[in-house]
N, C-alpha and C. Protein backbone atom coordinates (compact mmCIF):
# COMPACT_ATOMS: atom_id res chain seq x y z
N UNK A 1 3.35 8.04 -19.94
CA UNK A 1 3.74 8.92 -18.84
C UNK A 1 5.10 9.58 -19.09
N UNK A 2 5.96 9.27 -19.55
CA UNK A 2 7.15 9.34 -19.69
C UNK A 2 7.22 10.66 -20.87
N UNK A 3 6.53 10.72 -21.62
CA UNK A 3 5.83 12.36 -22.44
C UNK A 3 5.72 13.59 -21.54
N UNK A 4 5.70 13.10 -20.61
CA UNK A 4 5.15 14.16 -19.29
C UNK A 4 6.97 14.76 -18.57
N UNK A 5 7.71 13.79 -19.03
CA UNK A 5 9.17 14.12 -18.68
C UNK A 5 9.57 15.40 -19.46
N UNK A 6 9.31 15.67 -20.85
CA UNK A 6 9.45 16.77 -21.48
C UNK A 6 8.33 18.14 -21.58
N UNK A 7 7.32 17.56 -21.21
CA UNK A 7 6.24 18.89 -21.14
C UNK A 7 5.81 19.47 -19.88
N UNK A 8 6.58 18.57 -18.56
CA UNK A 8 6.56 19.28 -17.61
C UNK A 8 7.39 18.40 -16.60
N UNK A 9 9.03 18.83 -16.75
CA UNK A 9 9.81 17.76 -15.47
C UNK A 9 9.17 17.89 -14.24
N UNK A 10 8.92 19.07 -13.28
CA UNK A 10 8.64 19.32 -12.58
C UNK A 10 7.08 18.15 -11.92
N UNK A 11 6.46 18.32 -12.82
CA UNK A 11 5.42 17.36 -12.46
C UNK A 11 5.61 16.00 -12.49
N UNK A 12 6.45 15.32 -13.49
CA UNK A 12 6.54 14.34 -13.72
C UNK A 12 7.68 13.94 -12.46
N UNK A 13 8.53 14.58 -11.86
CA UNK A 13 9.11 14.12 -10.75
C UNK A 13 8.28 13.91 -9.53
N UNK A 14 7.59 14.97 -9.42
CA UNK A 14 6.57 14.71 -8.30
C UNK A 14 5.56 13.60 -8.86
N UNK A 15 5.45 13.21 -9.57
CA UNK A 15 4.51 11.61 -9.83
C UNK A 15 5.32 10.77 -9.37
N UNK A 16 6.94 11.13 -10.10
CA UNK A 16 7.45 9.65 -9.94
C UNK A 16 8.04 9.39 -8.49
N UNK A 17 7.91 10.59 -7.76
CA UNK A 17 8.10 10.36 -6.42
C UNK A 17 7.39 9.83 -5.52
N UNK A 18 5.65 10.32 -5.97
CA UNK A 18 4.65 9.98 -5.57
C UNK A 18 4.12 8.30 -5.58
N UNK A 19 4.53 8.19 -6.80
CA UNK A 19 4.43 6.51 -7.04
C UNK A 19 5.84 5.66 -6.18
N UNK A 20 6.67 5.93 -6.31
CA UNK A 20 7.95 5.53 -5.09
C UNK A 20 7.01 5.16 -3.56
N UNK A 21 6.50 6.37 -3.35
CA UNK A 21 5.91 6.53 -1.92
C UNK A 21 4.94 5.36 -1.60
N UNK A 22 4.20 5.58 -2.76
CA UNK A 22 3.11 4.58 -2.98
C UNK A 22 2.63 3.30 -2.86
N UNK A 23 4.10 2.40 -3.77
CA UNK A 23 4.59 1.47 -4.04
C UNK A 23 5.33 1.08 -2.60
N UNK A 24 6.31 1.56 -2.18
CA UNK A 24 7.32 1.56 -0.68
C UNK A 24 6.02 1.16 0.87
N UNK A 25 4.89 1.79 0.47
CA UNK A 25 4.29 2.21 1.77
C UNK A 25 3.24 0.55 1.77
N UNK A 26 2.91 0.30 0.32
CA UNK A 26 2.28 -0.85 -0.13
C UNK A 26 2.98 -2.26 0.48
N UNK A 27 4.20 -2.04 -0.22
CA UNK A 27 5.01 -3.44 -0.22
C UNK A 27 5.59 -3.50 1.95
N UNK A 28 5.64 -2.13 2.21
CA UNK A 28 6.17 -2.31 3.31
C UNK A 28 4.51 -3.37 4.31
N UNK A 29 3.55 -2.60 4.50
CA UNK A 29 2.63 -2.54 5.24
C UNK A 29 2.47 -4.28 4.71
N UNK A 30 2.74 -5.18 3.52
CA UNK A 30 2.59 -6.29 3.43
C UNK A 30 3.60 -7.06 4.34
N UNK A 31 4.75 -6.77 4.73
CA UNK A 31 5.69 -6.87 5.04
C UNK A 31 5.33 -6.92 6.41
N UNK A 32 4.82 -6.13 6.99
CA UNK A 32 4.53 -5.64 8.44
C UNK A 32 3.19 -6.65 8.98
N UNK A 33 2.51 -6.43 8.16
CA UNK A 33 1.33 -7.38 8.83
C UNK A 33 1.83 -9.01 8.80
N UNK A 34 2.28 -9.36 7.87
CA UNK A 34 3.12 -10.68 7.87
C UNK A 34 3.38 -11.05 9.03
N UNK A 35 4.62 -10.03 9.41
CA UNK A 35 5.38 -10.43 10.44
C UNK A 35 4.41 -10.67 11.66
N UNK A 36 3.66 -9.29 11.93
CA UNK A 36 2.85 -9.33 13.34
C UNK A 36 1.89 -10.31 12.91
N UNK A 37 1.86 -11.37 12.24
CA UNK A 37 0.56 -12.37 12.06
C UNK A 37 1.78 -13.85 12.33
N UNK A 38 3.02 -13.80 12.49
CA UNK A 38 3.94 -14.36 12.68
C UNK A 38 4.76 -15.47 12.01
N UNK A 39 4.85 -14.71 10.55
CA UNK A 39 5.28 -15.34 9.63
C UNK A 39 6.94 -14.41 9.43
N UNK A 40 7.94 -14.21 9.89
CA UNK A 40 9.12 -13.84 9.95
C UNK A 40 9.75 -14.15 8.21
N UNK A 41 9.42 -14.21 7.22
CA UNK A 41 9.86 -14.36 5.94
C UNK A 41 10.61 -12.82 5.22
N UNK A 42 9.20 -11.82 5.68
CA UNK A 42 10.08 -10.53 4.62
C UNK A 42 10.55 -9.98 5.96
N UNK A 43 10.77 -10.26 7.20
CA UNK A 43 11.71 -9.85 8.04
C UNK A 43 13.43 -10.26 7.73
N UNK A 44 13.78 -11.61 7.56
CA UNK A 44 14.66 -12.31 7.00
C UNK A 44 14.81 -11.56 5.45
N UNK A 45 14.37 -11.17 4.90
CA UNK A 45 14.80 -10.90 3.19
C UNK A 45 14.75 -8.85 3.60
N UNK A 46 14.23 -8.54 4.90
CA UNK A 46 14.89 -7.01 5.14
C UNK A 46 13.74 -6.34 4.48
N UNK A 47 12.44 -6.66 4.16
CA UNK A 47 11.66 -6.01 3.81
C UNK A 47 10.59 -5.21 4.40
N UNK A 48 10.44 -5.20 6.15
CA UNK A 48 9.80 -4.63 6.68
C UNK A 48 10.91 -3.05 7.26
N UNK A 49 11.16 -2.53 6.11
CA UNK A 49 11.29 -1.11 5.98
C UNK A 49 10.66 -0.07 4.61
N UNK A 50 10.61 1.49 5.39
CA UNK A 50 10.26 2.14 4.36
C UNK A 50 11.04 2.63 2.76
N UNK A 51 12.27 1.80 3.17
CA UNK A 51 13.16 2.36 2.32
C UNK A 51 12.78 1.67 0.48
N UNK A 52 12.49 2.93 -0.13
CA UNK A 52 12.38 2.22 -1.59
C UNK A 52 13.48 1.32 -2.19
N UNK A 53 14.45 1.04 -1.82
CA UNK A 53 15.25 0.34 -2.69
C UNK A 53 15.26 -1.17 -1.99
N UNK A 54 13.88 -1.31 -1.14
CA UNK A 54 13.80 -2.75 -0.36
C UNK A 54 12.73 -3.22 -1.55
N UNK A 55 11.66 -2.02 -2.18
CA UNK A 55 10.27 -2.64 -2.58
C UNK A 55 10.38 -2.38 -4.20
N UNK A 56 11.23 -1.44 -4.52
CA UNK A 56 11.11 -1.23 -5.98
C UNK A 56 11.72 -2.31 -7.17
N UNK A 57 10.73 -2.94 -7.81
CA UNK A 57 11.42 -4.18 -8.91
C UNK A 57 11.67 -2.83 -9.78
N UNK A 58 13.52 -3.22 -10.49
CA UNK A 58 13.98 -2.26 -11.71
C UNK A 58 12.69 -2.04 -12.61
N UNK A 59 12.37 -3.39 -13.60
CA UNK A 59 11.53 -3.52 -14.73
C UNK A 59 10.37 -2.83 -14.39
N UNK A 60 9.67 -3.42 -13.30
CA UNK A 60 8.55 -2.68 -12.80
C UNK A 60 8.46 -0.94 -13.10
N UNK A 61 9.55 -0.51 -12.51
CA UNK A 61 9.45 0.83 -11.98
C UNK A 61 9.54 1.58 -13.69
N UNK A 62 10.45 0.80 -14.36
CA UNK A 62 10.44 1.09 -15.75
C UNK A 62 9.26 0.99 -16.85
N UNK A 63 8.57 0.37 -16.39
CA UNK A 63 7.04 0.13 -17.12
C UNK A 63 5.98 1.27 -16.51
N UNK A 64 6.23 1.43 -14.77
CA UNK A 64 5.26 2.87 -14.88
C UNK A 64 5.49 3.64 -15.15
N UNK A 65 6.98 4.46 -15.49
CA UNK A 65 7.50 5.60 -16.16
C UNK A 65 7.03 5.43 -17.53
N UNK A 66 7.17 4.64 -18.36
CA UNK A 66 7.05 4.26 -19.71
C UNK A 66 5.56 4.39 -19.93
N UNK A 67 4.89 3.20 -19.28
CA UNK A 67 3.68 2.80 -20.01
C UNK A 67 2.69 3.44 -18.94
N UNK A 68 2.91 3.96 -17.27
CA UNK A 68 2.08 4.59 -16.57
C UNK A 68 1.38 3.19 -15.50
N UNK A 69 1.52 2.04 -15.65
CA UNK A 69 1.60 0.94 -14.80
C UNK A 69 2.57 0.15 -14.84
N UNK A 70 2.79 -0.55 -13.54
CA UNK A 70 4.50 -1.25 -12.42
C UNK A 70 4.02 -1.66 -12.12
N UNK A 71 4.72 -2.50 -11.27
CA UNK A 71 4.80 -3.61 -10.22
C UNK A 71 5.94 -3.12 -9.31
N UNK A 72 5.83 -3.43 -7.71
CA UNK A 72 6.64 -3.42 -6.85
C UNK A 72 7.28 -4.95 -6.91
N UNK A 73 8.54 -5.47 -6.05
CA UNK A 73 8.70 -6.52 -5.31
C UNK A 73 7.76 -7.31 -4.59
N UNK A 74 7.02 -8.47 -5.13
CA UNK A 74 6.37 -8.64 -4.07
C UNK A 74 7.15 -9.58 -2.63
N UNK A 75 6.36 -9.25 -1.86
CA UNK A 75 6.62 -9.57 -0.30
C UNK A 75 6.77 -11.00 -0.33
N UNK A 76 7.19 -11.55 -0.20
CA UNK A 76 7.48 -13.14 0.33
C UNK A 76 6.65 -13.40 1.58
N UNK A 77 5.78 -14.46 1.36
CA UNK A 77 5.25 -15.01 3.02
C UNK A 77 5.13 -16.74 3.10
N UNK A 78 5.43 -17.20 4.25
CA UNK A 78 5.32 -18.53 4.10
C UNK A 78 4.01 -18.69 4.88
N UNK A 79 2.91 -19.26 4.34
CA UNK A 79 1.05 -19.52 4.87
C UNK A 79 1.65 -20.26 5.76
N UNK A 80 2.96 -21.54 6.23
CA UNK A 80 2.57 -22.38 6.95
C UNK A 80 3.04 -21.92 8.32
N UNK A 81 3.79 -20.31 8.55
CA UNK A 81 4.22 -20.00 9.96
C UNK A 81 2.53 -19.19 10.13
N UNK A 82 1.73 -19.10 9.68
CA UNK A 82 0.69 -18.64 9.95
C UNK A 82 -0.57 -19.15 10.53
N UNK A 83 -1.24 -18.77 11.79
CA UNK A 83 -2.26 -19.78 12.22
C UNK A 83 -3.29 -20.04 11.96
N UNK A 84 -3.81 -19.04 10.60
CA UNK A 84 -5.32 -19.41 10.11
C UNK A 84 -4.50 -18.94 8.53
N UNK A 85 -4.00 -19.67 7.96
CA UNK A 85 -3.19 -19.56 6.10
C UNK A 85 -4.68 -18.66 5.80
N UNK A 86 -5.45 -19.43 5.83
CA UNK A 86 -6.55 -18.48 4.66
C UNK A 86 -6.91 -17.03 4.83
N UNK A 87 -7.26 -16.81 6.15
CA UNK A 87 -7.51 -15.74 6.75
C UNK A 87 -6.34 -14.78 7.02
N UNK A 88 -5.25 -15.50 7.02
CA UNK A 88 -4.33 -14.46 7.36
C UNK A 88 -3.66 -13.76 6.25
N UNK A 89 -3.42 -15.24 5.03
CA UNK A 89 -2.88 -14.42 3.94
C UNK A 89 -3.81 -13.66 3.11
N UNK A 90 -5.17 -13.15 3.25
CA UNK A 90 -5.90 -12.14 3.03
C UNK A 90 -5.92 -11.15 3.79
N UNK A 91 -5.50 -11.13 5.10
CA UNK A 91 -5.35 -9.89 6.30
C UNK A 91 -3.81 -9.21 5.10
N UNK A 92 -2.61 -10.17 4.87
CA UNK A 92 -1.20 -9.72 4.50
C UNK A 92 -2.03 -9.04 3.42
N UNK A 93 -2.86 -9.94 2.16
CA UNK A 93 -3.07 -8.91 0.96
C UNK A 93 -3.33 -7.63 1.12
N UNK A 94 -4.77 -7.97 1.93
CA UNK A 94 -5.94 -6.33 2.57
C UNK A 94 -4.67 -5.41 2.87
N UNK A 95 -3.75 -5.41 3.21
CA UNK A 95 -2.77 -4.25 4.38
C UNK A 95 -2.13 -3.61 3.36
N UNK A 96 -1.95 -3.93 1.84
CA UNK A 96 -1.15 -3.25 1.11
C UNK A 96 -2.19 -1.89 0.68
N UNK A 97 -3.32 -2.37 -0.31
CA UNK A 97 -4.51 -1.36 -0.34
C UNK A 97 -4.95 -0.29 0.83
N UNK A 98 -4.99 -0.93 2.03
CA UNK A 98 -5.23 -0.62 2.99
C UNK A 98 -4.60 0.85 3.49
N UNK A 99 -3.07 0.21 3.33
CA UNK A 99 -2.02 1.31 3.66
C UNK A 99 -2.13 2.34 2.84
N UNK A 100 -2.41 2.04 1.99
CA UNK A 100 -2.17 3.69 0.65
C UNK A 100 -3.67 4.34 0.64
N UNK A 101 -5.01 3.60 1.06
CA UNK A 101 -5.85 4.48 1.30
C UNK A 101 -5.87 5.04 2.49
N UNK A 102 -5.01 4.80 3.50
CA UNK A 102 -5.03 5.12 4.65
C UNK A 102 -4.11 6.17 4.61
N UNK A 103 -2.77 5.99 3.91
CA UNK A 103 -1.83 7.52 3.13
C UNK A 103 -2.74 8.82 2.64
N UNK A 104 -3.24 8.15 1.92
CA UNK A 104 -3.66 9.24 1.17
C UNK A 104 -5.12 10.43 2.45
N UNK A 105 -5.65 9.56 3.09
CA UNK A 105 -6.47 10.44 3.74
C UNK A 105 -6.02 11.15 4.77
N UNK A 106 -4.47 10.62 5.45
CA UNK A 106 -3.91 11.20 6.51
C UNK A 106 -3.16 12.65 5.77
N UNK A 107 -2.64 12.69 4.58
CA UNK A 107 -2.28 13.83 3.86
C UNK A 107 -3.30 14.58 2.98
N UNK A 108 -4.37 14.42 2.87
CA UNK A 108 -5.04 15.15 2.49
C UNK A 108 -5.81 16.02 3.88
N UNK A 109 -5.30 15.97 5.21
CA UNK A 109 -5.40 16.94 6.33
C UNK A 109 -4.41 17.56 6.20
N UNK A 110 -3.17 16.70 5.72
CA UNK A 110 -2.07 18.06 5.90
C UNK A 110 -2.09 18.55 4.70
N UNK A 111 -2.52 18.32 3.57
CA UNK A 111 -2.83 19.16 2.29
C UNK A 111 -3.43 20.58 2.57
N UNK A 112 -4.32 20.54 3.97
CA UNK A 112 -5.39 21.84 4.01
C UNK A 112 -4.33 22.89 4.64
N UNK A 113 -3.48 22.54 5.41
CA UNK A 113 -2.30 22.79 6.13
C UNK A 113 -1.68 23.92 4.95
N UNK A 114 -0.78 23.32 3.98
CA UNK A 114 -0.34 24.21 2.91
C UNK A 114 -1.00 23.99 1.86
N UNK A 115 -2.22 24.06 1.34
CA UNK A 115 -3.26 24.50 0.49
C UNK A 115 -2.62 26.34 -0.45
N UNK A 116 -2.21 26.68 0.15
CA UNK A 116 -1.81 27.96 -0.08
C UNK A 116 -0.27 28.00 -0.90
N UNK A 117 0.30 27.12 -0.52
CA UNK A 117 1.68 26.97 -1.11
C UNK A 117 1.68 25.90 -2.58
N UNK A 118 1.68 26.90 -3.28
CA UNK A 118 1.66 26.19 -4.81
C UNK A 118 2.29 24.42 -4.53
N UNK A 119 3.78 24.52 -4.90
CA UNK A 119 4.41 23.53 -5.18
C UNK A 119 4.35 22.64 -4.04
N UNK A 120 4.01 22.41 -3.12
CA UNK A 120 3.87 21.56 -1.88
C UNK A 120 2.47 20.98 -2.11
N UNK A 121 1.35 22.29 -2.09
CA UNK A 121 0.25 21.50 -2.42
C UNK A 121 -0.23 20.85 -3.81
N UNK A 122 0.85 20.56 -5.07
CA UNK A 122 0.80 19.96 -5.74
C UNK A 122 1.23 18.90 -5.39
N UNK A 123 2.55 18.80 -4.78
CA UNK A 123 2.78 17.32 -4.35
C UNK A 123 2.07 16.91 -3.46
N UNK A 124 1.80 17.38 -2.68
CA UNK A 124 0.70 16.36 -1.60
C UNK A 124 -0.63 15.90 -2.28
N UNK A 125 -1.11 16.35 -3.52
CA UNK A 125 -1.93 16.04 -3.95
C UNK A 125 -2.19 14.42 -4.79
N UNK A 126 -0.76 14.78 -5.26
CA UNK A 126 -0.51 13.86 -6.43
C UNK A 126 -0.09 12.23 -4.95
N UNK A 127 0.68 12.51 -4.48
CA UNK A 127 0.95 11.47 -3.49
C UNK A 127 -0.39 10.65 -2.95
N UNK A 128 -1.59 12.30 -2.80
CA UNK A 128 -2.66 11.41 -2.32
C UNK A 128 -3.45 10.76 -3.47
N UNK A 129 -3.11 11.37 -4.91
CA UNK A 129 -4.25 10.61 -5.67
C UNK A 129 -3.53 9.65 -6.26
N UNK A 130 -2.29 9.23 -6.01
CA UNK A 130 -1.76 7.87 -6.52
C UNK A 130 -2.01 6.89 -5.70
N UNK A 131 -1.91 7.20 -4.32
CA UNK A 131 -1.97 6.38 -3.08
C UNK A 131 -3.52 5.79 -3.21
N UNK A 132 -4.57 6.43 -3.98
CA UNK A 132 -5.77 6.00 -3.93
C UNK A 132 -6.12 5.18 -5.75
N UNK A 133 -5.24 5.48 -6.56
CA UNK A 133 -5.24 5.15 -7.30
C UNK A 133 -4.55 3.59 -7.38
N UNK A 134 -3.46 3.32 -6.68
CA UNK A 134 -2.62 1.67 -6.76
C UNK A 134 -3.84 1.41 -5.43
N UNK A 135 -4.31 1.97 -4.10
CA UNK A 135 -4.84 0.87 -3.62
C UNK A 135 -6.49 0.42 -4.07
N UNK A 136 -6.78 1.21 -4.84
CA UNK A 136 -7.91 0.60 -5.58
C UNK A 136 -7.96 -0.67 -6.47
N UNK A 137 -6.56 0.11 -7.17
CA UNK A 137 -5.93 -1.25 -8.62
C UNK A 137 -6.05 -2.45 -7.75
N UNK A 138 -5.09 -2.24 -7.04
CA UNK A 138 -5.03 -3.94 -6.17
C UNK A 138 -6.39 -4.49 -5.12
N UNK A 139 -7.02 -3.72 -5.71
CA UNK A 139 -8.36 -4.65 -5.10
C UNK A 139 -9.00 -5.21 -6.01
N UNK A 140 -8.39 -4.79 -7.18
CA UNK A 140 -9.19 -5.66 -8.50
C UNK A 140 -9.06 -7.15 -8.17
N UNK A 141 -10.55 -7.95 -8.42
CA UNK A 141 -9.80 -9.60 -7.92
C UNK A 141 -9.31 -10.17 -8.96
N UNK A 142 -8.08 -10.21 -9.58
CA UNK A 142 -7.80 -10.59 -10.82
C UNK A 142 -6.08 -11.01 -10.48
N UNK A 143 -5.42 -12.24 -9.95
CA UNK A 143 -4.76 -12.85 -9.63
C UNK A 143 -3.29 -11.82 -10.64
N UNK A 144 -2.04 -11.39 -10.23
CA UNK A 144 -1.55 -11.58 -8.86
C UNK A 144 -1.82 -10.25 -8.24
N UNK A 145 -2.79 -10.14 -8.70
CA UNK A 145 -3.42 -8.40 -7.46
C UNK A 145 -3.52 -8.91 -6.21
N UNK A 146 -3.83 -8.35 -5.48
CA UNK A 146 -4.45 -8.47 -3.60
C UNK A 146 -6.05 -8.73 -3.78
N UNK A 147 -6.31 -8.16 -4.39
CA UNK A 147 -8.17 -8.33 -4.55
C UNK A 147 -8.37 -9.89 -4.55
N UNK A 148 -7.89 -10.70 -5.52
CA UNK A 148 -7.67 -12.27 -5.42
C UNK A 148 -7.76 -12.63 -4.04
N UNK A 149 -6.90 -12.60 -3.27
CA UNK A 149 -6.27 -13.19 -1.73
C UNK A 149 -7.52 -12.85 -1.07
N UNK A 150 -7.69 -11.68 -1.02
CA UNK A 150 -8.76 -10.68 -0.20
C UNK A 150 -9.79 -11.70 -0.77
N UNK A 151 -10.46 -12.35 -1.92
CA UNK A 151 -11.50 -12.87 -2.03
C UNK A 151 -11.62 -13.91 -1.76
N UNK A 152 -10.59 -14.35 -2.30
CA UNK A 152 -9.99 -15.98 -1.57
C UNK A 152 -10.41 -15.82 -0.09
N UNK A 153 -10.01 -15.11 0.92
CA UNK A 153 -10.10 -15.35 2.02
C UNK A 153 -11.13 -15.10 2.53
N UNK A 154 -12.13 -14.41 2.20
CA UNK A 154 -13.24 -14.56 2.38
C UNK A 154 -14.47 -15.46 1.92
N UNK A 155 -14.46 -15.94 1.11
CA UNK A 155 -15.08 -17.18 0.19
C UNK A 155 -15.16 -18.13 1.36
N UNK A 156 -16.61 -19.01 1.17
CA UNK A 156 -16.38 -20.11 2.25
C UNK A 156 -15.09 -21.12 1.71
N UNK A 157 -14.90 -22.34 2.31
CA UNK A 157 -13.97 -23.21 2.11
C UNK A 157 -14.13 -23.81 0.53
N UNK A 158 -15.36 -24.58 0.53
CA UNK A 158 -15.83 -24.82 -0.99
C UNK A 158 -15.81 -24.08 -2.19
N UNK A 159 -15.80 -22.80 -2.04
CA UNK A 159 -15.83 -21.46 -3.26
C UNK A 159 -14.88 -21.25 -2.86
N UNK A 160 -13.74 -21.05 -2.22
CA UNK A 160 -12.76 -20.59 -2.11
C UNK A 160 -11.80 -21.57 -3.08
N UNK A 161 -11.41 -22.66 -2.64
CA UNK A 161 -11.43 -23.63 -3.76
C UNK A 161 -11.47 -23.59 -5.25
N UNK A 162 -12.88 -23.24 -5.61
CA UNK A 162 -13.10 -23.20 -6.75
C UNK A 162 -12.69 -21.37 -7.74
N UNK A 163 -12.40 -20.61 -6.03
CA UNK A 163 -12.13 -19.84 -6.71
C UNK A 163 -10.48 -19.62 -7.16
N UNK A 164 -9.77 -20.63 -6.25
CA UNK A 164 -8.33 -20.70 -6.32
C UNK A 164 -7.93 -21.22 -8.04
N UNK A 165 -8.85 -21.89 -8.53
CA UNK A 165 -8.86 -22.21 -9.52
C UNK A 165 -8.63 -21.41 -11.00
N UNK A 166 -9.51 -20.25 -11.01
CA UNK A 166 -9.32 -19.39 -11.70
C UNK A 166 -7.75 -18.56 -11.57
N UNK A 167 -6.63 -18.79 -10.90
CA UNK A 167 -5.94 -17.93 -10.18
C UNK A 167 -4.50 -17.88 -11.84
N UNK A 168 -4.59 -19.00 -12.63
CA UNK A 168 -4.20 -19.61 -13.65
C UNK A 168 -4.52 -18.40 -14.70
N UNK A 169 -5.65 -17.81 -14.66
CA UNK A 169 -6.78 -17.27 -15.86
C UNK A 169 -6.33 -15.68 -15.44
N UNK A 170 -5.44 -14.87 -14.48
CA UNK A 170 -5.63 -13.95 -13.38
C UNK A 170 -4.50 -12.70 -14.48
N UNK A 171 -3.35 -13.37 -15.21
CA UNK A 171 -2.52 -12.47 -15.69
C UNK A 171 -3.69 -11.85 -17.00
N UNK A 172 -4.33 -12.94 -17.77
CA UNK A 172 -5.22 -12.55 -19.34
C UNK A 172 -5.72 -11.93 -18.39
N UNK A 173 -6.47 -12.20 -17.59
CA UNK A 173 -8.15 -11.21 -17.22
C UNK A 173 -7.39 -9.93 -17.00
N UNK A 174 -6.07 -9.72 -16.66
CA UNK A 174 -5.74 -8.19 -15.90
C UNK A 174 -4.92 -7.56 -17.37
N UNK A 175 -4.30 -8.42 -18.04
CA UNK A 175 -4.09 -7.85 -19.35
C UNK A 175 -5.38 -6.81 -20.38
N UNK A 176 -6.15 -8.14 -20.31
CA UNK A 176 -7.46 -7.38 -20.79
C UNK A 176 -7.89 -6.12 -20.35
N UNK A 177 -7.72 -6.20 -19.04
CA UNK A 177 -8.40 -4.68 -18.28
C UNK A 177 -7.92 -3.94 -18.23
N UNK A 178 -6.39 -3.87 -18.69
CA UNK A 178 -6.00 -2.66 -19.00
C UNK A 178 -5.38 -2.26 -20.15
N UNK A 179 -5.47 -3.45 -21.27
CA UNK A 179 -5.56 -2.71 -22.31
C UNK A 179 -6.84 -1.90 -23.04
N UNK A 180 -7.58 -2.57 -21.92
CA UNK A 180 -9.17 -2.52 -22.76
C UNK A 180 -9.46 -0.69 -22.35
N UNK A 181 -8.65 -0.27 -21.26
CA UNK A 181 -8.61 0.60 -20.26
C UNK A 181 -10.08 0.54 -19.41
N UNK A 182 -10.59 -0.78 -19.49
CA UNK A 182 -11.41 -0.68 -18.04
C UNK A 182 -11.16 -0.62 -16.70
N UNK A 183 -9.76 -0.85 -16.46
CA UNK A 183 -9.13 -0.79 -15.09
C UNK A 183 -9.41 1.10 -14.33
N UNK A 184 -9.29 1.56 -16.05
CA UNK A 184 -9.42 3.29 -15.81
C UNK A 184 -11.14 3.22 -15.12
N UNK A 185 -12.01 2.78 -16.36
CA UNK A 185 -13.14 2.69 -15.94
C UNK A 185 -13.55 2.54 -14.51
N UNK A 186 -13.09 1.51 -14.10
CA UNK A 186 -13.17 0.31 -12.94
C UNK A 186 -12.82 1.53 -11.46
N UNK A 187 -11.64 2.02 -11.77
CA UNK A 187 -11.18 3.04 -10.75
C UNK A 187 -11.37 4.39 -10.77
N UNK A 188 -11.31 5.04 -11.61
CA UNK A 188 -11.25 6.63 -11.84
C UNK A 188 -12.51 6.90 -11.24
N UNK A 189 -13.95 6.20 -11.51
CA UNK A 189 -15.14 7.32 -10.41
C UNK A 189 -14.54 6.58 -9.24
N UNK A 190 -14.21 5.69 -8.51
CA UNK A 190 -13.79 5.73 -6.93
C UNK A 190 -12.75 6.65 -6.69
N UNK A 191 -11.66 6.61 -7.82
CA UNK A 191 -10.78 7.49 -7.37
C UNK A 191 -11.67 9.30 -6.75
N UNK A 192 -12.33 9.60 -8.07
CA UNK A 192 -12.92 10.54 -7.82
C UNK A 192 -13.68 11.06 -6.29
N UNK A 193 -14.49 9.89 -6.46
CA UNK A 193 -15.54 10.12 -5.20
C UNK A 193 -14.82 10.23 -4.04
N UNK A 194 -13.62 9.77 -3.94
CA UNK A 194 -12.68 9.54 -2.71
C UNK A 194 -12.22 11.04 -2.79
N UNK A 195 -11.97 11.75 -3.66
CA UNK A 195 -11.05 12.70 -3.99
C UNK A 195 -12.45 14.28 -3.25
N UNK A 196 -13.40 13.83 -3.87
CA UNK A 196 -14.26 14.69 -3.48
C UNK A 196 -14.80 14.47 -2.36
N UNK A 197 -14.99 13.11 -1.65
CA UNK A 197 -14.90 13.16 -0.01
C UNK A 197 -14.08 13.89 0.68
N UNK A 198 -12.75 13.80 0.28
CA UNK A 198 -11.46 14.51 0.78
C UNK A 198 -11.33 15.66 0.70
N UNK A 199 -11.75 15.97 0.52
CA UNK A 199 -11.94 17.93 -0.05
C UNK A 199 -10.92 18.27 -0.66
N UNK A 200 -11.17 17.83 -1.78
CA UNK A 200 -9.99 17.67 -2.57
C UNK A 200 -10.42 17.50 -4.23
N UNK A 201 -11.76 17.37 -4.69
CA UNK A 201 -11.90 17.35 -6.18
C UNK A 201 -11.95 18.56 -6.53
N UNK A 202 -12.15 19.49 -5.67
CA UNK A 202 -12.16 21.03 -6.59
C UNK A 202 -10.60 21.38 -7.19
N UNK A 203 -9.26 20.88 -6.46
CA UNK A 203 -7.82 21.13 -6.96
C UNK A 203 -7.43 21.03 -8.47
């Protein structure tokens, strides 16, 4: 990604702004459901705001410029201020994905808005196809994604268990998938299909 700094700044700022947004709106909305599920942890550490310099890890942010995938901060939660741990810390995972597909479709109405204005409707574009691009990633179930938690918490008690198990195996399996670039595989037709629901694959 970081190639893209010399063959077109202009774009490559609007990515890396777009991914800021992305990342901020992710880590916050984990932050937020926490709390209202009444676990006060990333309230105390100041993380239920939009401000990027609450959610952005340095290294992270340096690996998606570089290599085109990051990591945010993740959210701190303690399962035991929570009244159903299993269920809830899959509600906290679900809300990060959640939030950025929920970004991305609320600006792709105001995309139709300035559709007409070059440089605006490039950035609103890119904001919406990153926003659909990280909350897909993190539904991958492949431990420390959200997809994990999210499966975890749905699994009966017995498979849930056995699926906590694999959680050890979660960094190789996600290494693999994206060096293998099946993660591209895995996401790019949802990204798509989402993009062309949105009236938005012809751009």
């Amino acid at each position: 990604m970081l190639d893209l700094l010399f063959q077109n700044p202009l774009v490559f700022i609007f990515v890396a702004i777009a991914l800021v947004i992305s990342i901020s709106i992710h880590e916050f909305a984990h932050a937020f459901v926490a709390d209202k599920l009444g676990d006060p942890t990333a309230r105390h550490f100041g993380r239920i705001t939009l401000d990027p310099r609450a959610h952005l890890d340095p290294i992270g942010l340096l690996f998606l410029l570089i290599a085109g995938f990051g990591w945010g901060k993740p959210v701190p939660f303690n399962p035991i201020n929570l009244s159903n741990p299993k269920r809830d810390s899959a509600l906290i995972a679900l809300a990060g994905p959640t939030s950025n597909i929920i970004l991305a479709i609320a600006l792709s109405f105001l995309f139709r808005f300035f559709e007409n204005n070059f440089i605006l409707s490039i950035f609103l574009y890119m904001v919406v196809f990153y926003n659909l691009i990280l909350g897909f990633f993190n539904l991958i179930p492949a431990h420390p994604l959200d997809g994990f938690k999210v499966v975890y918490g749905i699994l009966p008690h017995r498979l849930a268990i056995q699926w906590q198990q694999m959680e050890s195996y979660g960094l190789i399996i996600l290494a693999v998938l994206i060096f293998t670039h099946s993660t591209s595989k895995l996401i790019m037709p949802l990204v798509g299909f989402s993009l062309n629901l949105l009236g938005l694959g012809h751009f």
